[in-house]
PDB file of N, CA and C in Angstrom:
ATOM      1  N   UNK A   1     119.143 102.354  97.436  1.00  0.00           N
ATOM      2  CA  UNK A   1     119.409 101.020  97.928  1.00  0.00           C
ATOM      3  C   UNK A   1     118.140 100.190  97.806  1.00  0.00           C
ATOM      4  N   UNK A   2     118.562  99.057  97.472  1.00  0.00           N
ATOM      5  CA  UNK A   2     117.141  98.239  97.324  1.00  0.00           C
ATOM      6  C   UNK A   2     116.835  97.474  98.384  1.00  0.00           C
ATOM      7  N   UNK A   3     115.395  97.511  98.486  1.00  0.00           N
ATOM      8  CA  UNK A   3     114.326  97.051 100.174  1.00  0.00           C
ATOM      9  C   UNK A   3     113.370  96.332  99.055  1.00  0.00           C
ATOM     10  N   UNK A   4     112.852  95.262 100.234  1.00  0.00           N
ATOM     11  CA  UNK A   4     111.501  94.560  99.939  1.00  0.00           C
ATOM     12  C   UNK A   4     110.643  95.278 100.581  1.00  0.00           C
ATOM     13  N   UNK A   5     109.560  95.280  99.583  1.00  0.00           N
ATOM     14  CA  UNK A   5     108.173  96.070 100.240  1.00  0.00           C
ATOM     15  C   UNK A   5     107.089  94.503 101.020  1.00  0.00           C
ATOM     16  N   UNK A   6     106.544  94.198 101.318  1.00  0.00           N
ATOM     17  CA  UNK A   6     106.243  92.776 101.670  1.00  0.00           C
ATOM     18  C   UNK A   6     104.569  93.065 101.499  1.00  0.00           C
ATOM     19  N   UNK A   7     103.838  92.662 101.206  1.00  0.00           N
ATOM     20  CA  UNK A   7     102.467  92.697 100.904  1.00  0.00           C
ATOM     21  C   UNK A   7     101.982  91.589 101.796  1.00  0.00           C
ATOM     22  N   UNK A   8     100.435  91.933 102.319  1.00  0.00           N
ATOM     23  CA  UNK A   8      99.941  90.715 102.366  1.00  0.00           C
ATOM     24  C   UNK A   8      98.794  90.964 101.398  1.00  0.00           C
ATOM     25  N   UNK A   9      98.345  89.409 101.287  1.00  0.00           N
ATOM     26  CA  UNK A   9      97.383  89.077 100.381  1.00  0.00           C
ATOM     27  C   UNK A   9      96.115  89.944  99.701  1.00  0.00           C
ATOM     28  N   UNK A  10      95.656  90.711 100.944  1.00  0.00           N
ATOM     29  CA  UNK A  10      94.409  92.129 100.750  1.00  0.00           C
ATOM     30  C   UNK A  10      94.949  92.860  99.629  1.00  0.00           C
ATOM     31  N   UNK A  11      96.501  93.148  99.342  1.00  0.00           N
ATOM     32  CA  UNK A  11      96.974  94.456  99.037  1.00  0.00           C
ATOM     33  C   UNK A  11      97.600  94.092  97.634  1.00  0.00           C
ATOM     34  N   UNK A  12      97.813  92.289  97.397  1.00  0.00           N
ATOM     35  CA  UNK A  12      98.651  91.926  96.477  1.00  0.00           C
ATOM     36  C   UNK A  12      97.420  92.248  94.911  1.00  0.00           C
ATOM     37  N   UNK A  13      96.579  92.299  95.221  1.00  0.00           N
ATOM     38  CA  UNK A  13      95.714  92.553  93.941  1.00  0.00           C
ATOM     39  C   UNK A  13      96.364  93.996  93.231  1.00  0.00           C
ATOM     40  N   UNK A  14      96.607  94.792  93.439  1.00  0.00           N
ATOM     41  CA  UNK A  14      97.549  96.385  93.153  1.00  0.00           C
ATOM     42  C   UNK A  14      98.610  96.222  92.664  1.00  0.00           C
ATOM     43  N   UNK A  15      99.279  94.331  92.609  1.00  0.00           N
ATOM     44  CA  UNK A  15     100.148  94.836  92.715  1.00  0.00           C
ATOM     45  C   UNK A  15     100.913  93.687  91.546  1.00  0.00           C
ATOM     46  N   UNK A  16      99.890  92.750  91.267  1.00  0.00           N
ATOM     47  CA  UNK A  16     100.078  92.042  89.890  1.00  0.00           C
ATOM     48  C   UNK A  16     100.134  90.482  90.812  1.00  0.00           C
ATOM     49  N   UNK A  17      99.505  90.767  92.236  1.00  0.00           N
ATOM     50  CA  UNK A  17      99.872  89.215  92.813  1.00  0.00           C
ATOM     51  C   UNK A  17     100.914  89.181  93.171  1.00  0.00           C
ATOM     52  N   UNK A  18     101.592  89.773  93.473  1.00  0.00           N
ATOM     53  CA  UNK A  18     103.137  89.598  94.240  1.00  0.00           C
ATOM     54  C   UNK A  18     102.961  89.806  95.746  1.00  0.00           C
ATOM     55  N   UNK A  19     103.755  88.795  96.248  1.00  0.00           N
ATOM     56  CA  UNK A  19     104.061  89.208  97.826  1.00  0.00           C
ATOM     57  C   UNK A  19     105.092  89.525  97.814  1.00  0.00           C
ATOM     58  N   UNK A  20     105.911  89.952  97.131  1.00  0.00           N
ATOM     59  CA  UNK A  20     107.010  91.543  97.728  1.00  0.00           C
ATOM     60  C   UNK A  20     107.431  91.586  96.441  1.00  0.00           C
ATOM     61  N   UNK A  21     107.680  93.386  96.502  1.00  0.00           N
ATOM     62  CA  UNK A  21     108.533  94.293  95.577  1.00  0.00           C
ATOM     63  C   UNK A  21     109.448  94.537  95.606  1.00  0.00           C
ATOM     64  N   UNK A  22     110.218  94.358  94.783  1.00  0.00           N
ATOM     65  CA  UNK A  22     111.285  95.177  95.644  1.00  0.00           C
ATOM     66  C   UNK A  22     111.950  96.721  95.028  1.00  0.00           C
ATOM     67  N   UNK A  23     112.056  97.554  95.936  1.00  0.00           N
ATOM     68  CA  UNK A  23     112.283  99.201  94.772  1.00  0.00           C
ATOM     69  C   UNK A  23     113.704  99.774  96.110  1.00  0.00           C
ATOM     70  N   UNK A  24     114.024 100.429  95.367  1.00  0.00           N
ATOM     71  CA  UNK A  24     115.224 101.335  95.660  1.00  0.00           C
ATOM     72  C   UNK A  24     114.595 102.755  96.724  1.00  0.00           C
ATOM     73  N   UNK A  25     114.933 102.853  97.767  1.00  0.00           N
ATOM     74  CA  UNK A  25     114.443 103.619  98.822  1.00  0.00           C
ATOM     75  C   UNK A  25     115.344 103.918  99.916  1.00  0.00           C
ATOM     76  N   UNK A  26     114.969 104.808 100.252  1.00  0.00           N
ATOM     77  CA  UNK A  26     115.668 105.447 101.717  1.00  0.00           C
ATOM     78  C   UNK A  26     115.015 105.021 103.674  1.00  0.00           C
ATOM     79  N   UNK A  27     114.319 105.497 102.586  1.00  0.00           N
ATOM     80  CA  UNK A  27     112.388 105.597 103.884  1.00  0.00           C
ATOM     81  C   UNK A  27     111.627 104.736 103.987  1.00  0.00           C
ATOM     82  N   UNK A  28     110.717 105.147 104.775  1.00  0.00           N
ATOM     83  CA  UNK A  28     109.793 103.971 104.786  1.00  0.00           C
ATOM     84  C   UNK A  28     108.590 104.303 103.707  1.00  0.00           C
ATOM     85  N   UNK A  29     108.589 105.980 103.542  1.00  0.00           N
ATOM     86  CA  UNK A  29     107.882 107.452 102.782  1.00  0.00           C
ATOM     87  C   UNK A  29     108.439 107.003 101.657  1.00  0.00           C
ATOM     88  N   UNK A  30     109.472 106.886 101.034  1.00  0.00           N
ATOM     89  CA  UNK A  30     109.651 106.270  99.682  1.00  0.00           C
ATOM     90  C   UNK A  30     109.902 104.896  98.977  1.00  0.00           C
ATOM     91  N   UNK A  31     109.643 103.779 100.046  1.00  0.00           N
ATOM     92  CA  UNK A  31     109.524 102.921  99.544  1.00  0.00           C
ATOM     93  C   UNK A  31     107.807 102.346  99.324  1.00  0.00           C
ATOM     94  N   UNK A  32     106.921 103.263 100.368  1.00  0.00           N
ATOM     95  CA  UNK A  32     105.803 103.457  99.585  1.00  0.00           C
ATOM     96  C   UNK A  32     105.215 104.153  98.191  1.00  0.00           C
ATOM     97  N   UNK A  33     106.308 104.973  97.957  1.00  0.00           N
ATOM     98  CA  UNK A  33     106.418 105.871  96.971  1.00  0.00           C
ATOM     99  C   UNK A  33     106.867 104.966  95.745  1.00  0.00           C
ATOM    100  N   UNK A  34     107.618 104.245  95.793  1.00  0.00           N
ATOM    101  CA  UNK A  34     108.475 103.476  94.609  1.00  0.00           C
ATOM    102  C   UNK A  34     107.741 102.470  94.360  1.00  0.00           C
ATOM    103  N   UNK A  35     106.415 101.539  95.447  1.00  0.00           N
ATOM    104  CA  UNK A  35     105.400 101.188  95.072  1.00  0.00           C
ATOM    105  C   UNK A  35     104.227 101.339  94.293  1.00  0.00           C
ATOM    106  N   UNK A  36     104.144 102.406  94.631  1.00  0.00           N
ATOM    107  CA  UNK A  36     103.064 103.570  94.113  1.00  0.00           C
ATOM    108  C   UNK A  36     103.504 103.582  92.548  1.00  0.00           C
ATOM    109  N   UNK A  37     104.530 103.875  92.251  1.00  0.00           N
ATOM    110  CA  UNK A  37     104.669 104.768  90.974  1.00  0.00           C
ATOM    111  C   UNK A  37     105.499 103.630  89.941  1.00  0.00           C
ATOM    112  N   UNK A  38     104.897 101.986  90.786  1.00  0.00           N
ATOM    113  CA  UNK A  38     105.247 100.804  89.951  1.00  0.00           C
ATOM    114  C   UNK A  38     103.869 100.245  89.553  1.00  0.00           C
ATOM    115  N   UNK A  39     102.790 100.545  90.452  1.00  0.00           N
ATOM    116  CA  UNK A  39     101.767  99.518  90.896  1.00  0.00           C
ATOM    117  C   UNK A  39     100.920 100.919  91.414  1.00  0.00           C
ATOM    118  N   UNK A  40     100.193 101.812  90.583  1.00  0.00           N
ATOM    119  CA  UNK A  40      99.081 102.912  90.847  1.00  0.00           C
ATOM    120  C   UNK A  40      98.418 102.492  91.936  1.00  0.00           C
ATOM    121  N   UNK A  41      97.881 103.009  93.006  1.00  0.00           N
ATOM    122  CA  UNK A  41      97.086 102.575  94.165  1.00  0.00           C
ATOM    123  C   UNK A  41      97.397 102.258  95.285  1.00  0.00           C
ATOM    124  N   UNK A  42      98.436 101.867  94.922  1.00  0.00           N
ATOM    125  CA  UNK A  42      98.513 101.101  96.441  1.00  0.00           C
ATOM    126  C   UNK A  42      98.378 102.067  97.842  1.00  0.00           C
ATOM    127  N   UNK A  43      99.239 103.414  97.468  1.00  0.00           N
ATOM    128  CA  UNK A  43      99.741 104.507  98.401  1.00  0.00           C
ATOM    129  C   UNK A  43      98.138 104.446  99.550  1.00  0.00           C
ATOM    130  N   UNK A  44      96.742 105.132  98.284  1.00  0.00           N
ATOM    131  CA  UNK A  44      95.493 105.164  98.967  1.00  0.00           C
ATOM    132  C   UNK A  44      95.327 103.625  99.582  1.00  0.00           C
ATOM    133  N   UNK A  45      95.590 102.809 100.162  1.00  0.00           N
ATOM    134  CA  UNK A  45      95.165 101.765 100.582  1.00  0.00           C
ATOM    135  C   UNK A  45      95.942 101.965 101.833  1.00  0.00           C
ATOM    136  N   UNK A  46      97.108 102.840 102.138  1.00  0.00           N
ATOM    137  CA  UNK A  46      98.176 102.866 103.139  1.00  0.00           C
ATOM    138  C   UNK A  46      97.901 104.158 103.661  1.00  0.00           C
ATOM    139  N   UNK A  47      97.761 104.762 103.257  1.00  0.00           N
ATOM    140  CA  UNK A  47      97.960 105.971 103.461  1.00  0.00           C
ATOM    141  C   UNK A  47      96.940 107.094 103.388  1.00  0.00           C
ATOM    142  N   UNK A  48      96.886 107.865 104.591  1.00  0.00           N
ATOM    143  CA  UNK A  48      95.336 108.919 104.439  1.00  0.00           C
ATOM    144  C   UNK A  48      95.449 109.914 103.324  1.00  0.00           C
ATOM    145  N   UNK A  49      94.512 110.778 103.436  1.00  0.00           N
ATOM    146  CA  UNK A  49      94.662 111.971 102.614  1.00  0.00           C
ATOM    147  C   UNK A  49      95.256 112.880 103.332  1.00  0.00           C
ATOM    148  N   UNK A  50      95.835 112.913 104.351  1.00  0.00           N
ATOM    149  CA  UNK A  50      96.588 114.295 104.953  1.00  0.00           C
ATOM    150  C   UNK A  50      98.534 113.214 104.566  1.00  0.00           C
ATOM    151  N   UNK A  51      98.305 112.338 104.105  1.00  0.00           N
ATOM    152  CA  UNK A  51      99.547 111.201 103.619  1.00  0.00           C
ATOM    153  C   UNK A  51     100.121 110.912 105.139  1.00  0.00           C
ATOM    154  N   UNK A  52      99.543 110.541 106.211  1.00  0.00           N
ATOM    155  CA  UNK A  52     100.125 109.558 106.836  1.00  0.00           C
ATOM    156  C   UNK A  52      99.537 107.935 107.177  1.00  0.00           C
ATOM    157  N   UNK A  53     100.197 107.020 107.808  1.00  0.00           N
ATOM    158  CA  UNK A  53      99.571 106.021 107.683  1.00  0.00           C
ATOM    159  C   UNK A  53      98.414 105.563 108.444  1.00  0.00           C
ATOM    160  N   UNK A  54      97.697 105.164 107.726  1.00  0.00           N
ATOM    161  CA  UNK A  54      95.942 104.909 108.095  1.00  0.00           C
ATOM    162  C   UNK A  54      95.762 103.938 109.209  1.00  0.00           C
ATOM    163  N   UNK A  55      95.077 104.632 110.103  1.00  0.00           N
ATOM    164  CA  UNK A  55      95.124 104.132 111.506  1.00  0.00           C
ATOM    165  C   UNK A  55      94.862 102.111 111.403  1.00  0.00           C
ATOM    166  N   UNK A  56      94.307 101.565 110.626  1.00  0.00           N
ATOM    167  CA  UNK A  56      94.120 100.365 110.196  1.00  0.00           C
ATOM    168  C   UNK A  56      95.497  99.593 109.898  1.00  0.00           C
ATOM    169  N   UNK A  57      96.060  99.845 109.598  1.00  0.00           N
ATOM    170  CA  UNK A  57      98.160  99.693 109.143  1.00  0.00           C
ATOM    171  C   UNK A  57      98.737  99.711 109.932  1.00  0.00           C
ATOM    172  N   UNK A  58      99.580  98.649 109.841  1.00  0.00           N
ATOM    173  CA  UNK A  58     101.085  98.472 110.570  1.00  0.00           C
ATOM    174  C   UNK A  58     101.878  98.576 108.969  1.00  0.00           C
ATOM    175  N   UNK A  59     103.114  99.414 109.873  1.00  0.00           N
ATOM    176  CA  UNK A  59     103.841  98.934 108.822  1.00  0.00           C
ATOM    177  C   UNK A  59     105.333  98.735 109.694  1.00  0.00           C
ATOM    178  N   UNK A  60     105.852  97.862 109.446  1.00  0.00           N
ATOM    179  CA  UNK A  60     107.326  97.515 109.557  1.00  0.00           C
ATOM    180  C   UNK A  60     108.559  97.228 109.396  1.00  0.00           C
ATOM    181  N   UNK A  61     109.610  97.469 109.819  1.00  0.00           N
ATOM    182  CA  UNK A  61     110.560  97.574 109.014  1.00  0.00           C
ATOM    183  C   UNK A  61     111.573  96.941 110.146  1.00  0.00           C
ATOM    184  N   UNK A  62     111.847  95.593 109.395  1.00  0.00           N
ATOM    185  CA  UNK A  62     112.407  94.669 110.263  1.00  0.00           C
ATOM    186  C   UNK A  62     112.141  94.402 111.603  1.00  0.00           C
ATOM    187  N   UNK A  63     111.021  94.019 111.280  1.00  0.00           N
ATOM    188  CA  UNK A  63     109.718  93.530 112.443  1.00  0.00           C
ATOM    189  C   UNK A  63     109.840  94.193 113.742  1.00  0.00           C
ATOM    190  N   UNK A  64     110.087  95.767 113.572  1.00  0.00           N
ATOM    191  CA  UNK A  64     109.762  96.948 114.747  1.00  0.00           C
ATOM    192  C   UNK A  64     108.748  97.610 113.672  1.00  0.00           C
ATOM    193  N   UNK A  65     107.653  98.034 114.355  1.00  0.00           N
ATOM    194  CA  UNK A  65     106.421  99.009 114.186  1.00  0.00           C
ATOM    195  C   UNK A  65     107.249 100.564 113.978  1.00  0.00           C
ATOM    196  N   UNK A  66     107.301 100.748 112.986  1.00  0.00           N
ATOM    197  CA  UNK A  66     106.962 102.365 112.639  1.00  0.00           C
ATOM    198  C   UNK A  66     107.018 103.145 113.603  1.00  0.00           C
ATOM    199  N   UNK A  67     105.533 102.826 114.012  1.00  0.00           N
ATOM    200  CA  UNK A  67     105.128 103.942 115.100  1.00  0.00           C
ATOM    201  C   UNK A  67     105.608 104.679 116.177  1.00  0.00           C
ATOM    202  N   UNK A  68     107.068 103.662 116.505  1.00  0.00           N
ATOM    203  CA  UNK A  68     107.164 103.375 116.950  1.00  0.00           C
ATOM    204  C   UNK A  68     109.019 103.848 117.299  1.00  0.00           C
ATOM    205  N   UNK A  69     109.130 104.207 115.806  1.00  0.00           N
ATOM    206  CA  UNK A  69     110.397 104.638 115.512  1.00  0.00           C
ATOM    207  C   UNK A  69     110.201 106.224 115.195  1.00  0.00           C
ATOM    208  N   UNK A  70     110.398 106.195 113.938  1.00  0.00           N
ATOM    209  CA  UNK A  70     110.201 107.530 112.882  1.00  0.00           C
ATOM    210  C   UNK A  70     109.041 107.294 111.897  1.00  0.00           C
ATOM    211  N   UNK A  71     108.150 106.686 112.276  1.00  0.00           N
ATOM    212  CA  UNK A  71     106.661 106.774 111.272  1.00  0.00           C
ATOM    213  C   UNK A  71     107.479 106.758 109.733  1.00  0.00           C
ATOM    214  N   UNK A  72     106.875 106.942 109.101  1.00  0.00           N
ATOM    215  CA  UNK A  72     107.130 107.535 107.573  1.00  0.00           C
ATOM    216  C   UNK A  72     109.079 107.381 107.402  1.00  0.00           C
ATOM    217  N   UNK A  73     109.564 108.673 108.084  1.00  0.00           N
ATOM    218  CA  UNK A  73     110.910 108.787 107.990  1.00  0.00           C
ATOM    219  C   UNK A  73     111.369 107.880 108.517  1.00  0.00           C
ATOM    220  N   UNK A  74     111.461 106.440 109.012  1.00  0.00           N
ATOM    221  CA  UNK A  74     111.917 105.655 109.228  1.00  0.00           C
ATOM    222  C   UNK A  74     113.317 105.380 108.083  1.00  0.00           C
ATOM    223  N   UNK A  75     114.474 104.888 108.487  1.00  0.00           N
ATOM    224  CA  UNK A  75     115.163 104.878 107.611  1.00  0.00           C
ATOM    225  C   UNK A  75     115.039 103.060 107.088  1.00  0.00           C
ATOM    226  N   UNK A  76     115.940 103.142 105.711  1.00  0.00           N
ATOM    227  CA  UNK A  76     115.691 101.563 105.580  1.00  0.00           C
ATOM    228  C   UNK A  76     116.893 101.162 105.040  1.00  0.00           C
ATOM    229  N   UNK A  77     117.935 100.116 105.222  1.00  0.00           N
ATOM    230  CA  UNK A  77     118.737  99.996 104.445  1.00  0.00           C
ATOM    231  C   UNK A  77     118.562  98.620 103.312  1.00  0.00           C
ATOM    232  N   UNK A  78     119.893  98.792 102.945  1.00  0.00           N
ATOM    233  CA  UNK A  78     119.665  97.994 101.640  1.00  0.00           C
ATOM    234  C   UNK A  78     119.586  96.446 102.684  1.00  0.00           C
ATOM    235  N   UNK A  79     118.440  95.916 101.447  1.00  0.00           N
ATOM    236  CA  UNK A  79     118.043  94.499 102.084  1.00  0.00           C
ATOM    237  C   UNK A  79     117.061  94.257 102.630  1.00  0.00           C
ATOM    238  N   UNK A  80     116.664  95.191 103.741  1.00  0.00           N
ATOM    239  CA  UNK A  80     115.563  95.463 104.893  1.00  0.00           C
ATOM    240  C   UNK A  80     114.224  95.067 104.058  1.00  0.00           C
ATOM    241  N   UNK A  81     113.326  94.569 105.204  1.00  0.00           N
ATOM    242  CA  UNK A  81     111.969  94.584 104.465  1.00  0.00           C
ATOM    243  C   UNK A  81     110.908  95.446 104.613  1.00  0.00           C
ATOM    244  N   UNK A  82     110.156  96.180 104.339  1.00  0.00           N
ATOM    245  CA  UNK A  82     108.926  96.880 104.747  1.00  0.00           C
ATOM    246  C   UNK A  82     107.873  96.086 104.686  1.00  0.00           C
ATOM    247  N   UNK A  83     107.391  95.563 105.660  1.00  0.00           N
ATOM    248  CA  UNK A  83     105.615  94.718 105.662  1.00  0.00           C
ATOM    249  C   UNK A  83     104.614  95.800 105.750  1.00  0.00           C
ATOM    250  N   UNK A  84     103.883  95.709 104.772  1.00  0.00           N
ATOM    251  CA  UNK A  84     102.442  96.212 105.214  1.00  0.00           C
ATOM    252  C   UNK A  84     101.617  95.193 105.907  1.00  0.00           C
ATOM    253  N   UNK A  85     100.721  95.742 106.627  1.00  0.00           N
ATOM    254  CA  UNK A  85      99.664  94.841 107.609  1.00  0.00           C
ATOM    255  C   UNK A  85      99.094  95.436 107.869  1.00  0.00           C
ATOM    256  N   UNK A  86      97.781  95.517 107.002  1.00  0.00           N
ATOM    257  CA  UNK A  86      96.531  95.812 107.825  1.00  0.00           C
ATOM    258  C   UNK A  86      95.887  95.116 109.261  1.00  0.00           C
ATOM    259  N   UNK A  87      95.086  95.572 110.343  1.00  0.00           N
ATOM    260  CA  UNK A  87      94.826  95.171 111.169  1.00  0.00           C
ATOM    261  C   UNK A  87      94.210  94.518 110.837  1.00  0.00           C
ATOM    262  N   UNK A  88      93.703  93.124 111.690  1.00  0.00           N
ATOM    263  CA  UNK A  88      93.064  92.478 111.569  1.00  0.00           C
ATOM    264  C   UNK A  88      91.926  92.450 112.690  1.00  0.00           C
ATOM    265  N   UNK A  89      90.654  92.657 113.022  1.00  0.00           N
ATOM    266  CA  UNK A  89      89.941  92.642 114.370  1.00  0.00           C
ATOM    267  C   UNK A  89      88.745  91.519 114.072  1.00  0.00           C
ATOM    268  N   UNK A  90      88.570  90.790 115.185  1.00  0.00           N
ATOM    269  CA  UNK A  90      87.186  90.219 115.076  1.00  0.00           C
ATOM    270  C   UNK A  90      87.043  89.875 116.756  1.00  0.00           C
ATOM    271  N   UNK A  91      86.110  88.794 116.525  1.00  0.00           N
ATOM    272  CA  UNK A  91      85.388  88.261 117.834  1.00  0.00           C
ATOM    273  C   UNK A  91      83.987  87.766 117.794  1.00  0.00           C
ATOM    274  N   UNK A  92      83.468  87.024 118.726  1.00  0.00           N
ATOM    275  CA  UNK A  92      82.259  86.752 118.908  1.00  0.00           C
ATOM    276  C   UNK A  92      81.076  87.397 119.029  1.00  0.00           C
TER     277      UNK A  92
END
């Protein structure tokens, strides 16, 4: 089923300048995957080396947090969007 992957701007360089992809997925685990294997890289920008998501990342799927659900196995249906979002921190 096809999902939008949603980029922001940090991530759109990987990805030919696009703010969203869109690929055929189940998960939240393979619609990073269907990114990946359109657009090399992106996965390491999301994702650690033990492959879960890097404490710096939100990711969402119809603006509920992951984390929050089923991480990774989150399910997605057709249509749905996945946002990546890196954190953002600052201050004085």
């Amino acid at each position: 089923m096809s999902v939008i992957v949603r980029l922001p701007s940090q991530l759109r360089v990987l990805v030919g300048g696009e703010a969203e992809v869109a690929v055929e997925a189940h998960d939240v685990r393979s619609a990073i995957q269907a990114v990946e294997e359109l657009h090399p890289g992106l996965a390491a920008r999301v994702l650690d080396d033990e492959g879960k998501i890097r404490r710096f990342v939100n990711v969402f799927v119809a603006d509920e947090d992951v984390r929050f659900l089923q991480g990774l196995d989150t399910v997605v249906m057709a249509g749905q969007t996945v946002s990546l979002v890196p954190a953002v921190a600052g201050g004085c």
